[in-house]
PDB file of N, CA and C in Angstrom:
ATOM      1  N   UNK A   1       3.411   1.345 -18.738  1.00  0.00           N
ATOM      2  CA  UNK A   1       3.948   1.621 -17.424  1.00  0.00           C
ATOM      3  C   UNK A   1       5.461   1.819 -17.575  1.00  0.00           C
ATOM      4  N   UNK A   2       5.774   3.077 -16.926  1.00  0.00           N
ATOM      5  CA  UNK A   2       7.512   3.177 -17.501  1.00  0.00           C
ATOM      6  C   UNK A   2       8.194   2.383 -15.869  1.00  0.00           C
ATOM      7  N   UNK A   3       9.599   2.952 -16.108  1.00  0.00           N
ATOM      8  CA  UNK A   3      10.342   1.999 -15.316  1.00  0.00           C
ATOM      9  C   UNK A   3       9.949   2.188 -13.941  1.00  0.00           C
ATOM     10  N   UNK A   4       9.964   3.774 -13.577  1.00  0.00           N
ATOM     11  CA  UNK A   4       9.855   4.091 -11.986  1.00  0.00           C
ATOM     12  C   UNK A   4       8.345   3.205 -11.474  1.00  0.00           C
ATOM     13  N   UNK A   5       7.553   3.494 -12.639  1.00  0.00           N
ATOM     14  CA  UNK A   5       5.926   3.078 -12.166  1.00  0.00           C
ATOM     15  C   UNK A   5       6.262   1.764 -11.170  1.00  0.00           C
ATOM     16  N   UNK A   6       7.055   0.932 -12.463  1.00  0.00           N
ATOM     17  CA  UNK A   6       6.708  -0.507 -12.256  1.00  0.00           C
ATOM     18  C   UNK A   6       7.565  -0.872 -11.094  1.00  0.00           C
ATOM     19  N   UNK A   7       8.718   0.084 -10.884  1.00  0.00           N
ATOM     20  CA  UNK A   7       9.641   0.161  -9.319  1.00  0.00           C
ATOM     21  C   UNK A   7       8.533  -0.210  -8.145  1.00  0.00           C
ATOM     22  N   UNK A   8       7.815   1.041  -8.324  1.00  0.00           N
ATOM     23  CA  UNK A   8       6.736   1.544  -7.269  1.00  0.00           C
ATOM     24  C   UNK A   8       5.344   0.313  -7.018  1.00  0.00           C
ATOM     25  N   UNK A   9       5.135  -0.308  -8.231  1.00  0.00           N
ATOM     26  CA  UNK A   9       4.288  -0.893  -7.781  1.00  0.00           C
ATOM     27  C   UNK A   9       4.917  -2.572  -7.129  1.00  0.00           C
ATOM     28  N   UNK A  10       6.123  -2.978  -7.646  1.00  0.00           N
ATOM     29  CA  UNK A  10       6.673  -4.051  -7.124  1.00  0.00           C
ATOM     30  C   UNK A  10       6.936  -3.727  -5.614  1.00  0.00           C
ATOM     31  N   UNK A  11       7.518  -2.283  -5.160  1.00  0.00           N
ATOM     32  CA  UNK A  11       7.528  -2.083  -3.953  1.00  0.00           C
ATOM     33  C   UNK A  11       6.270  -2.344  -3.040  1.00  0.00           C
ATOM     34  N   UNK A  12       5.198  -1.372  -3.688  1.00  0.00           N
ATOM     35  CA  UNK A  12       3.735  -1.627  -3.157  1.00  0.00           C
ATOM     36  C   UNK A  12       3.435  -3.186  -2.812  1.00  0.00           C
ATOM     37  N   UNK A  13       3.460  -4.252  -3.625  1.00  0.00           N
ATOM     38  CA  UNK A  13       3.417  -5.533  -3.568  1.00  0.00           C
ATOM     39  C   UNK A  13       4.303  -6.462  -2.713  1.00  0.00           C
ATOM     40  N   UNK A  14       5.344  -5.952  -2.760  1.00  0.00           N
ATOM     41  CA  UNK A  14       6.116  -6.392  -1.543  1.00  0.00           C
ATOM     42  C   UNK A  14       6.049  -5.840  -0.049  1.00  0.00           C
ATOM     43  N   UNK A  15       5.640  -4.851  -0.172  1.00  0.00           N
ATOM     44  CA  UNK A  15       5.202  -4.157   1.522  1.00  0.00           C
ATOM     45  C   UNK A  15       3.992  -4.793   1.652  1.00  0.00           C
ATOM     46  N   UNK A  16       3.405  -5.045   0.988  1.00  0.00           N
ATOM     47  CA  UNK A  16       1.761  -5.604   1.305  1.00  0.00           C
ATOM     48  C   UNK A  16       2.142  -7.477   1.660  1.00  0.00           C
ATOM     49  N   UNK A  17       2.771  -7.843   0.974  1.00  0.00           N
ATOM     50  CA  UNK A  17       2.936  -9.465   0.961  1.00  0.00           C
ATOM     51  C   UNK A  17       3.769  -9.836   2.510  1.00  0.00           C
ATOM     52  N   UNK A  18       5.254  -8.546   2.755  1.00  0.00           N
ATOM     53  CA  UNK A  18       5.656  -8.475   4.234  1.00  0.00           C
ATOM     54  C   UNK A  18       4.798  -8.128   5.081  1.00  0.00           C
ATOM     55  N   UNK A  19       4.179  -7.601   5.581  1.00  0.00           N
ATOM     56  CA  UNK A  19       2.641  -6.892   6.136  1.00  0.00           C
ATOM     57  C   UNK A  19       2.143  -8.447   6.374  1.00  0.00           C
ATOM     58  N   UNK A  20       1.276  -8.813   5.530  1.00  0.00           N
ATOM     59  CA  UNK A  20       0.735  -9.550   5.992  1.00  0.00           C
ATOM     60  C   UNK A  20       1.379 -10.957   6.906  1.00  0.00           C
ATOM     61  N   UNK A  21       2.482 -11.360   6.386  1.00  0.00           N
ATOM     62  CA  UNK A  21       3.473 -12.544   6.879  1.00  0.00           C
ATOM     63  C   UNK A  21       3.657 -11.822   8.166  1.00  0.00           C
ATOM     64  N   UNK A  22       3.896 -10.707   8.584  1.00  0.00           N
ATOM     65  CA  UNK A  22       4.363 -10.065  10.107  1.00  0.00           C
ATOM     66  C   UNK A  22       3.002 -10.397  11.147  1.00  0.00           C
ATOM     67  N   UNK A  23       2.318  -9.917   9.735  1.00  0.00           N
ATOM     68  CA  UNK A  23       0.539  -9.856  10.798  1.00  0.00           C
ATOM     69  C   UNK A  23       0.709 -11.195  11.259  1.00  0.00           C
ATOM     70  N   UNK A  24       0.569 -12.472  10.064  1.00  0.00           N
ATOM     71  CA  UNK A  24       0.683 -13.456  10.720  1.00  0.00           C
ATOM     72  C   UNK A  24       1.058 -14.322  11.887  1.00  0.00           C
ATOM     73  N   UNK A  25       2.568 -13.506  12.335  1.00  0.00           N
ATOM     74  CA  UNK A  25       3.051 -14.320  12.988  1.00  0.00           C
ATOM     75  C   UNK A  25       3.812 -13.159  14.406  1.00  0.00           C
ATOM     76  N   UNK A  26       2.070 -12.176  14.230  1.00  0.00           N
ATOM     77  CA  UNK A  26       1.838 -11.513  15.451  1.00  0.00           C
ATOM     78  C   UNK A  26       3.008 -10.364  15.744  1.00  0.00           C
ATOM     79  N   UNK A  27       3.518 -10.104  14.642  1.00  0.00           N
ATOM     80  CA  UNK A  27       4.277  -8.952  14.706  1.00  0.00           C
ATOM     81  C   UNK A  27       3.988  -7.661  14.512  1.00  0.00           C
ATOM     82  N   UNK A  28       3.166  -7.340  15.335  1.00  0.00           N
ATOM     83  CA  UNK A  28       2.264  -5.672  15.015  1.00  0.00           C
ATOM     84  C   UNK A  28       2.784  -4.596  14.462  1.00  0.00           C
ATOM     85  N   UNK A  29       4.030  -4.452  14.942  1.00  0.00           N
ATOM     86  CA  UNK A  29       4.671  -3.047  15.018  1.00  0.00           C
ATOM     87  C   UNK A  29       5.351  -3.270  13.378  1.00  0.00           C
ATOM     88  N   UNK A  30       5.787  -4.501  13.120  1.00  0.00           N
ATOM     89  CA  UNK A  30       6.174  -4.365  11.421  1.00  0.00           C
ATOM     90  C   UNK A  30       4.836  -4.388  11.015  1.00  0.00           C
ATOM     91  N   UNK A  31       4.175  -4.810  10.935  1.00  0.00           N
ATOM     92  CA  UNK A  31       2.860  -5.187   9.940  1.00  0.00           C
ATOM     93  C   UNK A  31       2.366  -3.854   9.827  1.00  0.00           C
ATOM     94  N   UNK A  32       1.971  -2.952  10.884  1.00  0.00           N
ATOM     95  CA  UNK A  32       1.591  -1.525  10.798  1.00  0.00           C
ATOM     96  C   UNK A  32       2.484  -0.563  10.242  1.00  0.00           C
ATOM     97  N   UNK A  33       4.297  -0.670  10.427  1.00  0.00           N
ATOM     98  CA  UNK A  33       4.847  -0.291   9.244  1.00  0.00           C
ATOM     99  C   UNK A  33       5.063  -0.074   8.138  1.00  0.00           C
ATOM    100  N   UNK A  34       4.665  -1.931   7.730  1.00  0.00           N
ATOM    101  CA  UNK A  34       4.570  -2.445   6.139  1.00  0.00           C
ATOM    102  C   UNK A  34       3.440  -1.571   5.893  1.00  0.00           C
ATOM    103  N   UNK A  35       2.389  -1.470   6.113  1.00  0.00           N
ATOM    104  CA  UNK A  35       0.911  -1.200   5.458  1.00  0.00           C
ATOM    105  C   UNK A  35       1.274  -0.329   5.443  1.00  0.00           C
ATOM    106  N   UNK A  36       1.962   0.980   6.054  1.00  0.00           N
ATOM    107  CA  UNK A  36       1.822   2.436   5.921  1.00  0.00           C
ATOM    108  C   UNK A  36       2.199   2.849   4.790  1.00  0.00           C
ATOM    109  N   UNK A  37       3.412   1.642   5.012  1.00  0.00           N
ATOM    110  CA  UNK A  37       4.566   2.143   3.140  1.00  0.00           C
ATOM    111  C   UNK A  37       4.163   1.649   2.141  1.00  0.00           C
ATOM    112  N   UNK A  38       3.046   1.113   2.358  1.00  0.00           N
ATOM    113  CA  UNK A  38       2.264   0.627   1.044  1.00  0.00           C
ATOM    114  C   UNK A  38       1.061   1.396   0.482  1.00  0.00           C
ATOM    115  N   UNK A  39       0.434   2.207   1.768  1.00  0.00           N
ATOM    116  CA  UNK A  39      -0.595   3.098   1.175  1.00  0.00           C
ATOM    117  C   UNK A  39      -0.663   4.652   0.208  1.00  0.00           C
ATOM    118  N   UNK A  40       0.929   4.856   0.045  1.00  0.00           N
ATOM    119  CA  UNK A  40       0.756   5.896  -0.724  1.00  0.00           C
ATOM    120  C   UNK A  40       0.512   5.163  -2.261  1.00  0.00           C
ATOM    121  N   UNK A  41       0.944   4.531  -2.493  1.00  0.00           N
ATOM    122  CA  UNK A  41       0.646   3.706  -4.109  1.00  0.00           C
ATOM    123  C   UNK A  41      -0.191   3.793  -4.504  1.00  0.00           C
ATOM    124  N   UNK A  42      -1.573   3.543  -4.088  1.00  0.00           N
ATOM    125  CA  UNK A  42      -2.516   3.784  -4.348  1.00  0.00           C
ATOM    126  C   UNK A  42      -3.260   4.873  -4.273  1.00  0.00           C
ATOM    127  N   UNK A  43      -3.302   5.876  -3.267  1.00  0.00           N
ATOM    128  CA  UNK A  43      -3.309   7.341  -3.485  1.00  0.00           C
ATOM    129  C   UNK A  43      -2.583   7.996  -4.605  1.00  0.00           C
ATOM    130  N   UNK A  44      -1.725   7.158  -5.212  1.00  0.00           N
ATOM    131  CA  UNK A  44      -1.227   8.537  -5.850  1.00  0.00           C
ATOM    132  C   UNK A  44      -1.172   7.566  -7.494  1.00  0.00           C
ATOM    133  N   UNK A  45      -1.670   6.444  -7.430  1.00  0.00           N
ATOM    134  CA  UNK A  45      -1.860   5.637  -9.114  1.00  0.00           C
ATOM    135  C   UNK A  45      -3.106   5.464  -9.630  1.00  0.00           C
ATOM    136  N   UNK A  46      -4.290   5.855  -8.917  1.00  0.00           N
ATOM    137  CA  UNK A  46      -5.379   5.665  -9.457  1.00  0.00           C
ATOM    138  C   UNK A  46      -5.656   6.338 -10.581  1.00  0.00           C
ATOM    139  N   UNK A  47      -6.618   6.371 -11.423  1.00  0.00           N
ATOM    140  CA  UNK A  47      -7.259   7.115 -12.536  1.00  0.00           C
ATOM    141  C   UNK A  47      -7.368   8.193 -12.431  1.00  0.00           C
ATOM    142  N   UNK A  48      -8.625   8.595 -11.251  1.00  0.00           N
ATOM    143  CA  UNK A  48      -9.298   9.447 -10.895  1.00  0.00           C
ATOM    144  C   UNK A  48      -8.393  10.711  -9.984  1.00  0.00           C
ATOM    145  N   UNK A  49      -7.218  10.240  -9.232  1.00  0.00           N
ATOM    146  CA  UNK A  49      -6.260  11.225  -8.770  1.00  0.00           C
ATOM    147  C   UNK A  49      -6.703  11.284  -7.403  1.00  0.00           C
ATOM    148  N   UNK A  50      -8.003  10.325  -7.237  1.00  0.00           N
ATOM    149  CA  UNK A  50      -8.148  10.788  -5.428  1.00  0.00           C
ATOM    150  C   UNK A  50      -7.978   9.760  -4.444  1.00  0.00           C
ATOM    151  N   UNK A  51      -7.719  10.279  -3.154  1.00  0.00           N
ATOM    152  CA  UNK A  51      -7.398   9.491  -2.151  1.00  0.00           C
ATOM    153  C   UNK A  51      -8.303   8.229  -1.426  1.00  0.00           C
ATOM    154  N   UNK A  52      -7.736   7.280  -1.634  1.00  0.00           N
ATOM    155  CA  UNK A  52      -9.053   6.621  -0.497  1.00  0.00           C
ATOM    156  C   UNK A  52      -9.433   6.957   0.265  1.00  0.00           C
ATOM    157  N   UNK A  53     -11.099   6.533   0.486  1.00  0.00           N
ATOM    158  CA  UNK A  53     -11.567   7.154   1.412  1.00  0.00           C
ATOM    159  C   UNK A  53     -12.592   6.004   2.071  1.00  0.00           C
ATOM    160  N   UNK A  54     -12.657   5.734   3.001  1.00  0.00           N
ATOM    161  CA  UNK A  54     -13.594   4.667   3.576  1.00  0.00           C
ATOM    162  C   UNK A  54     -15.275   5.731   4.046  1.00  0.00           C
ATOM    163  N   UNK A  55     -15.172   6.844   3.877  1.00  0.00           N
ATOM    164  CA  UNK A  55     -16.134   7.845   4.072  1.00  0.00           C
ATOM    165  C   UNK A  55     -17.134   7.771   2.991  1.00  0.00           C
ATOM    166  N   UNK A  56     -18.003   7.658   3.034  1.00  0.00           N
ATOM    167  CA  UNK A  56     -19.789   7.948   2.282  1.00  0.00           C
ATOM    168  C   UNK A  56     -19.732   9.179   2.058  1.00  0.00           C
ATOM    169  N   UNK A  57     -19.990   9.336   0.860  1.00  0.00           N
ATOM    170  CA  UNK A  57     -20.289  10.928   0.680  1.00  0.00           C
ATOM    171  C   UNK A  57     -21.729  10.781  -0.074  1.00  0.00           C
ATOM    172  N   UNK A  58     -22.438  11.744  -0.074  1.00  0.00           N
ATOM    173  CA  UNK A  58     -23.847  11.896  -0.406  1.00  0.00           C
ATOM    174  C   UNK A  58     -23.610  11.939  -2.503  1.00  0.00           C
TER     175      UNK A  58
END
């Protein structure tokens, strides 16, 4: 993992860890922030190159 990766995924980990502490303590409007800025990380670090998808495909 080079330097930017490991930037990106400490960021990812910290938007997810704020996110949830906001959720906690009923702060919607950050918590739905945090999560947003956390979901490209994973769209764009997987193996496979594709997006999550909560969709069934045949």
């Amino acid at each position: 993992m080079n330097e930017k990766e490991l930037i990106l995924q400490e960021n990812y980990e910290e938007y997810l860890e704020f996110a949830e502490q906001a959720l906690e303590k009923k702060k919607f409007n950050a918590a739905v922030t945090l999560f947003f800025k956390a979901i490209p990380y994973p769209a764009l670090h997987n193996p496979q190159r594709k997006v999550p998808c909560s969709l069934q495909h045949p």
